[in-house]
Every structure is written in C-alpha cells, then in structure tokens.
N, C-alpha and C. Protein backbone atom coordinates (compact mmCIF):
# COMPACT_ATOMS: atom_id res chain seq x y z
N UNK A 1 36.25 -62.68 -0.10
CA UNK A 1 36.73 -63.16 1.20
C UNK A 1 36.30 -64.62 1.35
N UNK A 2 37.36 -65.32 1.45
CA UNK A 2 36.89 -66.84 1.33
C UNK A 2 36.72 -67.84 2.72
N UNK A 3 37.21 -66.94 4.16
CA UNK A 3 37.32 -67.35 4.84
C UNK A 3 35.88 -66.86 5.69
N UNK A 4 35.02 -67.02 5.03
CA UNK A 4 33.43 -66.89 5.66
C UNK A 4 33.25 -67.62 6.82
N UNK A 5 33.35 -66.56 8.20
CA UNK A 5 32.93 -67.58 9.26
C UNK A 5 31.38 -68.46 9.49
N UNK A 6 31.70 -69.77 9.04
CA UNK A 6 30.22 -70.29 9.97
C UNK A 6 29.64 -70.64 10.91
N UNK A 7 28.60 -70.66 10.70
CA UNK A 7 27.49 -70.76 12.29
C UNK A 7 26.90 -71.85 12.49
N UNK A 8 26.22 -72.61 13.88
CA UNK A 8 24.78 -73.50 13.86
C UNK A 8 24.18 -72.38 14.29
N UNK A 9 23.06 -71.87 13.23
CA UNK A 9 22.26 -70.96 14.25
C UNK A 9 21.02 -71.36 15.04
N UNK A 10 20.69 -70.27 15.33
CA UNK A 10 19.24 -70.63 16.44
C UNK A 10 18.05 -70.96 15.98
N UNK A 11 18.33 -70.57 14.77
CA UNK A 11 17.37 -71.09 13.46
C UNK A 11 17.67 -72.85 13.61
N UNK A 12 18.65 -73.34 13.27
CA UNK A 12 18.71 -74.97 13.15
C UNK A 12 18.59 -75.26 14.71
N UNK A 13 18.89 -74.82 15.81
CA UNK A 13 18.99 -75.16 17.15
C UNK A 13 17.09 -75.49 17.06
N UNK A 14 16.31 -74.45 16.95
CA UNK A 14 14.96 -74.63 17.22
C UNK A 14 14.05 -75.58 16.36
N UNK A 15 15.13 -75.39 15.17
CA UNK A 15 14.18 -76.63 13.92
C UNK A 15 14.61 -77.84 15.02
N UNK A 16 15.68 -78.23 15.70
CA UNK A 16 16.41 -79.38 16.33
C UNK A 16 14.99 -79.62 17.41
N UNK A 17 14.44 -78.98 18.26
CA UNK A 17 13.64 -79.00 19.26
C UNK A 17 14.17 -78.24 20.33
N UNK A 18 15.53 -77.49 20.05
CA UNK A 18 15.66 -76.88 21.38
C UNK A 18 14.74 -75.74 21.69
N UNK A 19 14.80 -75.05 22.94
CA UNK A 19 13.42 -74.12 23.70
C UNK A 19 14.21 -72.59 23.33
N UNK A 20 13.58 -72.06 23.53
CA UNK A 20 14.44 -70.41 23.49
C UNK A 20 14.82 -70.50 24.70
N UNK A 21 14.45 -70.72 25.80
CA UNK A 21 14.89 -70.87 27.37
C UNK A 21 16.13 -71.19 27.36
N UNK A 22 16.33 -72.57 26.52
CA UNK A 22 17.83 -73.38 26.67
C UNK A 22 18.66 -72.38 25.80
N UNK A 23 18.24 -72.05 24.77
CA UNK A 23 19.22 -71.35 24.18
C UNK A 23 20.01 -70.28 24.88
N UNK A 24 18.52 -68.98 25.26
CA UNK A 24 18.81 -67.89 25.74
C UNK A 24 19.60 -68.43 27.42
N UNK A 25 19.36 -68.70 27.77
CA UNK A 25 20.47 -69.57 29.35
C UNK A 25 22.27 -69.89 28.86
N UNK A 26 22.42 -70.46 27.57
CA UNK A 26 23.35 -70.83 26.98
C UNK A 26 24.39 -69.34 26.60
N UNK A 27 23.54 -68.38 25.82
CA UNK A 27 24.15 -67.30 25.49
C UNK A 27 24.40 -66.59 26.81
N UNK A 28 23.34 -66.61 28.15
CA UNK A 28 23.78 -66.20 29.09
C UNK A 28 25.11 -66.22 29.88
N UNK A 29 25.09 -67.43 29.81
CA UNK A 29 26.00 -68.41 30.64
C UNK A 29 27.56 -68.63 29.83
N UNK A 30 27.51 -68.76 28.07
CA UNK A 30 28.51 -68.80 27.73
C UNK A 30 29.10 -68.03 26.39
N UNK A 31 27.85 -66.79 26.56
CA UNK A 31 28.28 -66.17 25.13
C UNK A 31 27.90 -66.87 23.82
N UNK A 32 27.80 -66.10 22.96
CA UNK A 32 27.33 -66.31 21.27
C UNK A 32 28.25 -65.79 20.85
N UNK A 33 28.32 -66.34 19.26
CA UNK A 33 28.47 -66.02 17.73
C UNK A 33 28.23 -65.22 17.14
N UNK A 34 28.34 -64.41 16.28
CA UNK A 34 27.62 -64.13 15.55
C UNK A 34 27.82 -62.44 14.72
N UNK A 35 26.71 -61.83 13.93
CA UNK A 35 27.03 -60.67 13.42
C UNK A 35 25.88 -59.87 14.19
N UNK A 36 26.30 -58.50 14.23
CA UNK A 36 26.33 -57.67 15.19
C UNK A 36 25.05 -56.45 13.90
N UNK A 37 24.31 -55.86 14.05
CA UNK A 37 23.87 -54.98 13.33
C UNK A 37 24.51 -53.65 12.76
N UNK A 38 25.81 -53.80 12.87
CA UNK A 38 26.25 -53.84 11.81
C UNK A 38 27.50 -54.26 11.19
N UNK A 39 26.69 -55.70 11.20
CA UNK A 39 27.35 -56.48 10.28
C UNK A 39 29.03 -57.18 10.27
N UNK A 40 29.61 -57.21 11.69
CA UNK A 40 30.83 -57.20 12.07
C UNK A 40 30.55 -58.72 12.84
N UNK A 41 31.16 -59.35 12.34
CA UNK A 41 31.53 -60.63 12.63
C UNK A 41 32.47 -61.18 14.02
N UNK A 42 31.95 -61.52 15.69
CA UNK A 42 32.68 -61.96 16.39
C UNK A 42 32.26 -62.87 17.57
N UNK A 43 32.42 -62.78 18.73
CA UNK A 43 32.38 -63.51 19.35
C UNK A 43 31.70 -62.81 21.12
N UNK A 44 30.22 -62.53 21.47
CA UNK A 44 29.74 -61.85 22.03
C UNK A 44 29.53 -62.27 23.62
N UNK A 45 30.19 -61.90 24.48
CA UNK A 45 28.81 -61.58 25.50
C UNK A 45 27.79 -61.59 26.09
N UNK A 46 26.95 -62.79 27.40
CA UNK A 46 25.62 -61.87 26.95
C UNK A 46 25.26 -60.32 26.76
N UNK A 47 26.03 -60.02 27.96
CA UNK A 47 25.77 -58.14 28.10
C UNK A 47 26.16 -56.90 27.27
N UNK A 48 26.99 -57.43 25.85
CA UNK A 48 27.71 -56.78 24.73
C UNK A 48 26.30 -56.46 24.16
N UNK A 49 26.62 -55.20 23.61
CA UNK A 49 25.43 -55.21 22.44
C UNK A 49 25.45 -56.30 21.47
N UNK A 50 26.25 -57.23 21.26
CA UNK A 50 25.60 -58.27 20.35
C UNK A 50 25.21 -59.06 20.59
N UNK A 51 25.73 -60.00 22.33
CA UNK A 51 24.52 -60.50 22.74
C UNK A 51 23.42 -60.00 23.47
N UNK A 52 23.35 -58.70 23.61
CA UNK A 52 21.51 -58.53 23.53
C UNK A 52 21.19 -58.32 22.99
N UNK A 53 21.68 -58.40 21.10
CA UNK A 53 20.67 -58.63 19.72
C UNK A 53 20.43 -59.75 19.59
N UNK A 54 21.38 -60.93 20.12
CA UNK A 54 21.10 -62.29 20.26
C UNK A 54 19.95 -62.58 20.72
N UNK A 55 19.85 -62.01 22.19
CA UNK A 55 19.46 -62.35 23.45
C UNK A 55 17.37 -61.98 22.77
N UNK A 56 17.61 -60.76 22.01
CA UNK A 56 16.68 -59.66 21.46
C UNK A 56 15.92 -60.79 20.44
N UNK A 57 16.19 -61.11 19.54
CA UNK A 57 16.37 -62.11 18.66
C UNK A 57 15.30 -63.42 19.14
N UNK A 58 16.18 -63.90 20.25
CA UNK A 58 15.35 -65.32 20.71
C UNK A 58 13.90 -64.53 21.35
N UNK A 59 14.48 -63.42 21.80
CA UNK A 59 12.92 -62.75 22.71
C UNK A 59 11.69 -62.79 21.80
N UNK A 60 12.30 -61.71 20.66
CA UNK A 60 10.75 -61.45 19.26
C UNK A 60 10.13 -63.05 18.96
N UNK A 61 10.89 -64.27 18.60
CA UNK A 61 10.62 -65.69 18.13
C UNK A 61 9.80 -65.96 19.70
N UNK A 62 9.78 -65.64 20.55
CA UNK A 62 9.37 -66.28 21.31
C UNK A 62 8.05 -65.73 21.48
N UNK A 63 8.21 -64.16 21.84
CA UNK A 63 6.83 -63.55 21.67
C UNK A 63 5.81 -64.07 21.11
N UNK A 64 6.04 -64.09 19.66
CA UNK A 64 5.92 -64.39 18.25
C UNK A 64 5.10 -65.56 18.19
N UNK A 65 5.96 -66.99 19.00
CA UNK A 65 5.26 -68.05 19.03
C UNK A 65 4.40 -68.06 20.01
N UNK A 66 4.09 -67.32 21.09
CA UNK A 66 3.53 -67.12 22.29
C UNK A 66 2.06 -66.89 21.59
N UNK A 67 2.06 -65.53 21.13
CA UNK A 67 1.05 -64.69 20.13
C UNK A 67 0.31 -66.22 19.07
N UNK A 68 0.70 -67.02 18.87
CA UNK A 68 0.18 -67.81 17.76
C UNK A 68 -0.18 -68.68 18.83
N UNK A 69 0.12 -69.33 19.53
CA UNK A 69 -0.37 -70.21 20.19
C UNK A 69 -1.34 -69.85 21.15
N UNK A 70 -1.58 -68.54 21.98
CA UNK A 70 -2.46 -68.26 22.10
C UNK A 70 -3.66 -68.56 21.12
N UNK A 71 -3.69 -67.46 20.25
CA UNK A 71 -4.62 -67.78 19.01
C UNK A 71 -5.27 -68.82 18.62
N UNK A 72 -4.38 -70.37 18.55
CA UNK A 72 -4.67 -71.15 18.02
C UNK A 72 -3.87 -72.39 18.94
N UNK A 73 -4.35 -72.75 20.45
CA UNK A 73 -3.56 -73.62 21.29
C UNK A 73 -3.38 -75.02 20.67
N UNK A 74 -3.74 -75.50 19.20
CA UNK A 74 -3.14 -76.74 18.48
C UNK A 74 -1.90 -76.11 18.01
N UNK A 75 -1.76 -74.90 17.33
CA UNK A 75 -0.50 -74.49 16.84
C UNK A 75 0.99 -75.60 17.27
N UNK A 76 1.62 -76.09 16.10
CA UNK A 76 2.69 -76.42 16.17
C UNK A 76 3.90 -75.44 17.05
N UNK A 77 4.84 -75.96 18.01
CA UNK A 77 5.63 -75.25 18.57
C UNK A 77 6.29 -74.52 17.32
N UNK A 78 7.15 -73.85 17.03
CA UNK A 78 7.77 -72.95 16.54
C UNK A 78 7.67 -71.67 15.27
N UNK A 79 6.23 -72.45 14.32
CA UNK A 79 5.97 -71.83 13.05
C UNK A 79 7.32 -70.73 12.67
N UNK A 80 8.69 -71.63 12.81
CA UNK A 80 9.67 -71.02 12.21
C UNK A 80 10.06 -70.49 10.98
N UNK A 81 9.28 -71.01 9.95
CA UNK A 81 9.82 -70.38 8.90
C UNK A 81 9.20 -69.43 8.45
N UNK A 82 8.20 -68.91 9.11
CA UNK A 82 7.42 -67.63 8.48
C UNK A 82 7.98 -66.45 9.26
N UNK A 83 8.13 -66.75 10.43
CA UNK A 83 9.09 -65.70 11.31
C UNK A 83 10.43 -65.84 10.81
N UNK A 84 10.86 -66.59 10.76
CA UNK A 84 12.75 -66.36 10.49
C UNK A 84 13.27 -65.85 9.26
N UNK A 85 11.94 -65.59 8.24
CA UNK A 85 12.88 -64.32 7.51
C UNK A 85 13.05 -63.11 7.82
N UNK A 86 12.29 -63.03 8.34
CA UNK A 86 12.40 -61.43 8.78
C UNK A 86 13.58 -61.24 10.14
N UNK A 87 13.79 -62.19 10.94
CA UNK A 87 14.41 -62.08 11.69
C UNK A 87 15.98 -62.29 12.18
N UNK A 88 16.53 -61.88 13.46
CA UNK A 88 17.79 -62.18 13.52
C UNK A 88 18.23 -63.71 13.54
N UNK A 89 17.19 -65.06 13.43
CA UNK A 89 18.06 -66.04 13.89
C UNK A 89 19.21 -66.61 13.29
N UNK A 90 19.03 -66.03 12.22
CA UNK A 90 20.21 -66.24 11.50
C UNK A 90 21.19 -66.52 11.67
N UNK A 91 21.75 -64.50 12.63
CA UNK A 91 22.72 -63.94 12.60
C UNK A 91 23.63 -64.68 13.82
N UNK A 92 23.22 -65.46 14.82
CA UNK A 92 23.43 -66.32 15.92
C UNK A 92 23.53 -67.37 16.22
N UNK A 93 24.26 -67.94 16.51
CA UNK A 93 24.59 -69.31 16.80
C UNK A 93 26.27 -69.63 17.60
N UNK A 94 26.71 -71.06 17.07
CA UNK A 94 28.27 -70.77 17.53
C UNK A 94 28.57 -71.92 16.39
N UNK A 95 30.09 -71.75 16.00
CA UNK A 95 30.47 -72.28 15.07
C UNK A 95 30.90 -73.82 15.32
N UNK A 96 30.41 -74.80 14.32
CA UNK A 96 30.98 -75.96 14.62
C UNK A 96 32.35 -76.07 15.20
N UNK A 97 32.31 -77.30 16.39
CA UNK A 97 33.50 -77.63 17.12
C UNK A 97 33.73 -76.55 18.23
N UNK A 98 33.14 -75.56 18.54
CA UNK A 98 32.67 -74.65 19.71
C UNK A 98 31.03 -74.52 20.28
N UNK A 99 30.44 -75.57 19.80
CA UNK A 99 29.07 -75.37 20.71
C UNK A 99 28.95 -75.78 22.02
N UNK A 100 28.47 -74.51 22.60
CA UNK A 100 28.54 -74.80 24.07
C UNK A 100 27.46 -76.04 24.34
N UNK A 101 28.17 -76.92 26.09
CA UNK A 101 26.80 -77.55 26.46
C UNK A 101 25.33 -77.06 26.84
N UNK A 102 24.56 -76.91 25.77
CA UNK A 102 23.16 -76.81 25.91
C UNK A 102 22.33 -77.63 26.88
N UNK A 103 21.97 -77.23 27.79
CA UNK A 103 21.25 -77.78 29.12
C UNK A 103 19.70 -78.35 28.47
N UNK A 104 19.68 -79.45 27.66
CA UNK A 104 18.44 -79.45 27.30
C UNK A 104 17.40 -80.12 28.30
N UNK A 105 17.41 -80.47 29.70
CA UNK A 105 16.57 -80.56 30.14
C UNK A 105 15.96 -79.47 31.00
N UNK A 106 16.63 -78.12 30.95
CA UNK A 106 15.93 -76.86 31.48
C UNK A 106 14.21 -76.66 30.64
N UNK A 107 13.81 -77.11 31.18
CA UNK A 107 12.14 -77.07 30.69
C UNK A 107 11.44 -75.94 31.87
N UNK A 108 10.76 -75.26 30.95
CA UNK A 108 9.89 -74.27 31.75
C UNK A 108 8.48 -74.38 31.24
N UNK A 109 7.43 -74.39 32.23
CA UNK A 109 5.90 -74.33 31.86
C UNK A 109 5.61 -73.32 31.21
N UNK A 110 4.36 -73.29 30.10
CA UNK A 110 4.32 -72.51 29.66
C UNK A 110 3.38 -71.48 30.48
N UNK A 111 3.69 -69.85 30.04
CA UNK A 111 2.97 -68.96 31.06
C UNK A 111 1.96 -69.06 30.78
N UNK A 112 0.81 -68.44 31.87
CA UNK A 112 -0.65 -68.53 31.93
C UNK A 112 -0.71 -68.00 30.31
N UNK A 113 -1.99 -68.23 30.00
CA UNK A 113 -2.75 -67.54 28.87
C UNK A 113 -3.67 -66.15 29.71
N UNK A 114 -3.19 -65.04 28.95
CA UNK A 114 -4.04 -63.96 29.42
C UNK A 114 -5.67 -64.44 29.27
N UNK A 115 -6.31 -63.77 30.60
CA UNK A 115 -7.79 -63.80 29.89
C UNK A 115 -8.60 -63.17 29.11
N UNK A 116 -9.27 -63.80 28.55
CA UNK A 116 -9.91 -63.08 26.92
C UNK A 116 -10.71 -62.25 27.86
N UNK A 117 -11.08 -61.20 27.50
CA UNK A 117 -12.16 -60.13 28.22
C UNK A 117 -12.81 -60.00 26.47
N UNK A 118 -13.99 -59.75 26.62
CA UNK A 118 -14.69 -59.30 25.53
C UNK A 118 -14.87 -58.00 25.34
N UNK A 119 -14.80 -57.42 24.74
CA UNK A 119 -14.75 -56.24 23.66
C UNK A 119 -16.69 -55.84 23.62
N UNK A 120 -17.16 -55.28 24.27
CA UNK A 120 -18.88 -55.31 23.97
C UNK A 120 -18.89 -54.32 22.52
N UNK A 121 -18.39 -53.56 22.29
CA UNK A 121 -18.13 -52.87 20.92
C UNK A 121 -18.30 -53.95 19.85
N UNK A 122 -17.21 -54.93 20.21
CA UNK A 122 -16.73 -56.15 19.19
C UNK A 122 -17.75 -56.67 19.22
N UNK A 123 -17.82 -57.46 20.28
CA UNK A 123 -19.21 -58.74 20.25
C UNK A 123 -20.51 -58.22 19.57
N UNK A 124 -21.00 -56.71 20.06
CA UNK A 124 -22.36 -56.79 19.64
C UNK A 124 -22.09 -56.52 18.20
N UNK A 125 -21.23 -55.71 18.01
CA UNK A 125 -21.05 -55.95 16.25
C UNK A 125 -21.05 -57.11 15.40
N UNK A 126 -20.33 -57.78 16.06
CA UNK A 126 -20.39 -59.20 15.06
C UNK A 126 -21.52 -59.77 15.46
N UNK A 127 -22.27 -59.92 16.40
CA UNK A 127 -23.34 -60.12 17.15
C UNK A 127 -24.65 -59.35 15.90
N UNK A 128 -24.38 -58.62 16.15
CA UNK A 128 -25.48 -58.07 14.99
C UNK A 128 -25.36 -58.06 13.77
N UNK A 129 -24.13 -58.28 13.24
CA UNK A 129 -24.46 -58.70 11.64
C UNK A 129 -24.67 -60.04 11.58
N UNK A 130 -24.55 -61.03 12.39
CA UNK A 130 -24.55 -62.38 12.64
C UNK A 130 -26.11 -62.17 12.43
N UNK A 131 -26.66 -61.76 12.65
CA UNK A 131 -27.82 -61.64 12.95
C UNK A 131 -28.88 -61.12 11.66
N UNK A 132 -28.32 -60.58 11.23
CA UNK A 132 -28.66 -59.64 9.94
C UNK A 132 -28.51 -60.28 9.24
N UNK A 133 -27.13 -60.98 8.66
CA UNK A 133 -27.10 -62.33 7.72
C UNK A 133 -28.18 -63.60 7.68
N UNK A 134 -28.37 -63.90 8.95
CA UNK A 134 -29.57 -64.89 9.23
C UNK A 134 -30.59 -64.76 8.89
N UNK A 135 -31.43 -63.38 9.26
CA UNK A 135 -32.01 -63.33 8.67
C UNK A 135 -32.32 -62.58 7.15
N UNK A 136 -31.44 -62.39 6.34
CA UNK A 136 -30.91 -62.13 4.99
C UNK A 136 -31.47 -63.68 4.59
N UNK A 137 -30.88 -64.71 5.18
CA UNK A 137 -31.35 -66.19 4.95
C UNK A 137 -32.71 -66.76 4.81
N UNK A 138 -33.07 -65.88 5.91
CA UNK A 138 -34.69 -66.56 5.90
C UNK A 138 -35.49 -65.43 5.35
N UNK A 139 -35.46 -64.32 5.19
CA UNK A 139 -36.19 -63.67 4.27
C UNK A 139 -36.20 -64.13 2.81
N UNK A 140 -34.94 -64.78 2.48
CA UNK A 140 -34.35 -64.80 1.09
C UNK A 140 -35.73 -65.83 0.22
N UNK A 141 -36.28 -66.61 0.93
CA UNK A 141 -37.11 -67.23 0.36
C UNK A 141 -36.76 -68.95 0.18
N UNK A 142 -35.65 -68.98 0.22
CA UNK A 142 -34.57 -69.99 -0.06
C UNK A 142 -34.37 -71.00 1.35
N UNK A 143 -34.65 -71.95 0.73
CA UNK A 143 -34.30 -73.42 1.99
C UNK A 143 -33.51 -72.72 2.91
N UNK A 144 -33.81 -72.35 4.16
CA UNK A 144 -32.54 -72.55 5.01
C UNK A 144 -32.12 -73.61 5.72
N UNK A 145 -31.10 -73.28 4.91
CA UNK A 145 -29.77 -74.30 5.64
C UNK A 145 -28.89 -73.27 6.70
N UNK A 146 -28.56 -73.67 7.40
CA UNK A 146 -27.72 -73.66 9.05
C UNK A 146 -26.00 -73.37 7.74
N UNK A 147 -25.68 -72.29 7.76
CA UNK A 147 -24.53 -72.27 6.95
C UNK A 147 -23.48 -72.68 7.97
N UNK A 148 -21.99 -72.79 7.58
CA UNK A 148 -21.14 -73.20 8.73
C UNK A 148 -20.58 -71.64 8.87
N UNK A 149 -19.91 -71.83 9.70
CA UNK A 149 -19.04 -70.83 10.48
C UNK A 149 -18.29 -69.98 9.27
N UNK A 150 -17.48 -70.79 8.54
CA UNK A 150 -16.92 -69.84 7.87
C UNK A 150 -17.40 -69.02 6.49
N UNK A 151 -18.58 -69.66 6.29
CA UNK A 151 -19.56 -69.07 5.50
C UNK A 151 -20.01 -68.20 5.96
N UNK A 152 -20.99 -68.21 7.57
CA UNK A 152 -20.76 -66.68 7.94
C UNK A 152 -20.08 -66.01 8.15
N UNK A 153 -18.98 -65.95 7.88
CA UNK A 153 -17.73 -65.26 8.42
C UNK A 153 -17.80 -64.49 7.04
N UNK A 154 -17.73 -65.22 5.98
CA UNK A 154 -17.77 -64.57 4.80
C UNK A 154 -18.72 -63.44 4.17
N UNK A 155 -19.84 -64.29 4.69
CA UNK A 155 -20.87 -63.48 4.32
C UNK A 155 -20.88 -61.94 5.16
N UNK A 156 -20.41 -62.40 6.42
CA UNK A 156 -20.42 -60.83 6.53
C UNK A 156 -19.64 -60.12 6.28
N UNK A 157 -18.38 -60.61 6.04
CA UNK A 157 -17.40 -59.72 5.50
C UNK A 157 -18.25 -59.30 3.86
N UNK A 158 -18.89 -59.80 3.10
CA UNK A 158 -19.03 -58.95 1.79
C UNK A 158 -20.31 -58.17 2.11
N UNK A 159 -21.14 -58.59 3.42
CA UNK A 159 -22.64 -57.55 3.52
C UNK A 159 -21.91 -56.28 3.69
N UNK A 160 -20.59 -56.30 5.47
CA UNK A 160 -20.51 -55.12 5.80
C UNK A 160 -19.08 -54.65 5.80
N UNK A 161 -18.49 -54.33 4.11
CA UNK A 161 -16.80 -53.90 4.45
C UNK A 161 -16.77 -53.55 4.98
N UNK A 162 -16.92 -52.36 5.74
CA UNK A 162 -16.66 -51.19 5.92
C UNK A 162 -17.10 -50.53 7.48
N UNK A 163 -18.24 -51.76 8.32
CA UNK A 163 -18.25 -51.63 9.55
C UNK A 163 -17.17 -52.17 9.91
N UNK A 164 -16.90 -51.08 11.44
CA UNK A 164 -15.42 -51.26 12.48
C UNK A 164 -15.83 -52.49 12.73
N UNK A 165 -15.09 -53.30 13.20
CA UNK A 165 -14.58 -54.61 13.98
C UNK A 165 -15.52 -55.73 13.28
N UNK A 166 -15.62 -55.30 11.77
CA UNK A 166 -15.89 -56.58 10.80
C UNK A 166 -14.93 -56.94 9.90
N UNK A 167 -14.00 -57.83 10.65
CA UNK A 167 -12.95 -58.41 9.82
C UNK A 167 -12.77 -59.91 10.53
N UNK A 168 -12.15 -60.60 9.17
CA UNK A 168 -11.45 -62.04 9.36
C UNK A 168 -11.47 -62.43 10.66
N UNK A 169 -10.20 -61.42 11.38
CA UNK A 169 -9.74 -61.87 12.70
C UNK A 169 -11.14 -61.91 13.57
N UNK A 170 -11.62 -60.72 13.71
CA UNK A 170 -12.28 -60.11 15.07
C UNK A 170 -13.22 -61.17 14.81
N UNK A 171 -14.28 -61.52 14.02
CA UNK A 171 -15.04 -62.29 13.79
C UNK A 171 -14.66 -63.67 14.30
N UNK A 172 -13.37 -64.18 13.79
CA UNK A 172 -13.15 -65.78 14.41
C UNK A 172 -12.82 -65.26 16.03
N UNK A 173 -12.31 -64.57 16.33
CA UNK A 173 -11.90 -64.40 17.48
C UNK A 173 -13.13 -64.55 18.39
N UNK A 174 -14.05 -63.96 18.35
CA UNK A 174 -15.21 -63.38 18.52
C UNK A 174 -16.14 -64.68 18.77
N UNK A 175 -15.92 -65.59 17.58
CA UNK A 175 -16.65 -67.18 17.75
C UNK A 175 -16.13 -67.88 18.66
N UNK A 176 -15.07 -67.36 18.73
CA UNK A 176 -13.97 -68.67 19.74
C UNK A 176 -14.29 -68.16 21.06
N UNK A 177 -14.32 -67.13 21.47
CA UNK A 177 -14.75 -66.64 22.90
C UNK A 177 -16.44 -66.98 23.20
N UNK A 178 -16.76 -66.65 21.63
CA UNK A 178 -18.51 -67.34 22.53
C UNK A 178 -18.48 -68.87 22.71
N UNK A 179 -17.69 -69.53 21.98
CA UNK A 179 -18.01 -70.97 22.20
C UNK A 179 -17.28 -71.25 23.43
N UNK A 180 -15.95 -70.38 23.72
CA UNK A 180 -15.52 -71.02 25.00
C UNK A 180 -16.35 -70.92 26.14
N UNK A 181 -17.41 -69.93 26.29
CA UNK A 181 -18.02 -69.10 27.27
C UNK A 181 -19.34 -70.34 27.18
N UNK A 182 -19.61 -70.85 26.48
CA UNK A 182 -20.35 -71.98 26.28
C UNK A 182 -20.39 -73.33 26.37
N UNK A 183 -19.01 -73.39 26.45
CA UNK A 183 -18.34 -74.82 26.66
C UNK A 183 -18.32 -74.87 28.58
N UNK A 184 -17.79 -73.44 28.72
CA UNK A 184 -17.03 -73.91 30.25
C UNK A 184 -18.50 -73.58 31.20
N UNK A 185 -19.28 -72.88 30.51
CA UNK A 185 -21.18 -72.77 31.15
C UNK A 185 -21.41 -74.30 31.65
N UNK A 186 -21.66 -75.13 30.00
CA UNK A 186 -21.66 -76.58 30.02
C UNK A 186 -21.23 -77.57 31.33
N UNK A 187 -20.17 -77.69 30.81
CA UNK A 187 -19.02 -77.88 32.03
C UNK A 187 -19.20 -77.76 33.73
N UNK A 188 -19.96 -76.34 33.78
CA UNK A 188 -20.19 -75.94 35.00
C UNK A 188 -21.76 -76.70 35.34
N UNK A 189 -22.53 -76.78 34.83
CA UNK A 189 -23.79 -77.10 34.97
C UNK A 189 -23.56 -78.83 35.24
C-alpha cells in the first residue's frame, strides 16, 4: 500500500516545545489524526474512541513527566524519548497542510507538588543502616573519611540486600526528604 497516510505527531509537536495542555485543547476543540487501537487509519473526534486514545496518550506523557519532575525538580521538561517508545505518541497528530491553529500561548502553572510525608518504616530503616555502615567505618580501623552520599547508598545496598525499603530509590528518596527538612528548619531559624 503506497498511499501511507502521514502525520506531525505529538511526538514532534512536544520535541517542538508545545505543552500537552495546547495539544490536548487542540484535539478538543478540533479533532485528531490518527490510528485507532486497532490499527484503522482516520480522522477522530475528541469524544470518538480514538480521540480518547489520543486524548489517553497525551494524559500517560504527562503523568509520566509530572512523576519525574517531581523526583528530580531540575528534570528537563519532556524526557521524551524514553517514554515515547512505549507509547501512543506516535499514533497522533494531523497530517501536513491540515494542522490545526495550536493556541500556543495557553500556558498553565504547574500543579502543586504533593507533600512528601515520611514513611517512619522507611526512614528508620535507612536511618539505621546509615548508621551501621558508619560505624562499620570507624570500627574498621581505617582513616575515616566522611564517604559521600552515593557511596553510602552503595554501601548499604551490598551490607543489606535483602532488608525491606533498602533500595536505590527509597534510600535517595529518603536523603532528599531529610535534607529538605533541614534546609527549610535553616531557613526558618
């Protein structure tokens, strides 16, 4: 079949700088492109089931980037290409010489950041092997040196596989909430 319909998808729209806001407003307002799950090629709706796989689509990428930037508030806006294989942006867009006007100055703030609540399970765990490693250090006989962060991080991951809530994540997570809780103490004083 040689007459392969093409797309700009939401994939190149977001590499461009557009928002999921502008997009998802656009599909609202004037319908999408695109293939349908399964796999039928036309011209959607927002309220069709294919544009709310569209609509579905911009939602997960957005989540997605929400979830990372939480995590890590330097995070680059979109970390698109690790999400967009797995995902629909593909399948969406509108074909050259039919792109609707995209409202790109619809800007929305970004939503609050939930608040971190601590985990006392979590904390005193990492809390106590933090602790156990240290002094692993100074028993050892050996100069102590003040290791950095991700050295303890390491180290306890090989003292304790196998204790709950000793992993990668929980551990950085875990540093980042005590230092914030330390910073904004600071701050307050």
């Amino acid at each position: 079949m040689d007459n392969k319909p093409t797309i700009k998808t939401f994939f190149e729209f977001l590499q461009e700088g557009y928002t999921v806001a502008q997009l998802a407003s656009t599909v609202e307002s004037k319908g999408v492109y695109g293939w349908d799950r399964f796999g039928r090629f036309g011209r959607y709706k927002a309220e069709s089931a294919g544009g709310i796989e569209a609509l579905n689509a911009l939602a997960e990428f957005y989540a997605y980037d929400t979830r990372l930037r939480e995590q890590d508030p330097s995070t680059d806006p979109g970390s698109l290409d690790d999400f967009a294989e797995s995902s629909n942006l593909h399948y969406f867009g509108w074909p050259d010489g039919q792109v609707p006007e995209i409202n790109r100055s619809e800007v929305h703030p970004l939503p609050p950041r939930p608040a971190r609540t601590a985990d006392p399970r979590k904390t005193n765990t990492v809390l106590g092997a933090l602790l156990e490693c240290l002094g692993h250090y100074r028993d050892s006989g050996k100069t102590m040196r003040i290791p950095s962060e991700d050295q303890l991080n390491n180290l306890m991951l090989e003292r304790f596989p196998h204790v709950p809530f000793i992993s990668r994540s929980t551990i950085q997570n875990e540093f980042a909430t005590a230092k914030e809780i330390v910073r904004n103490a600071q701050q307050q004083a």
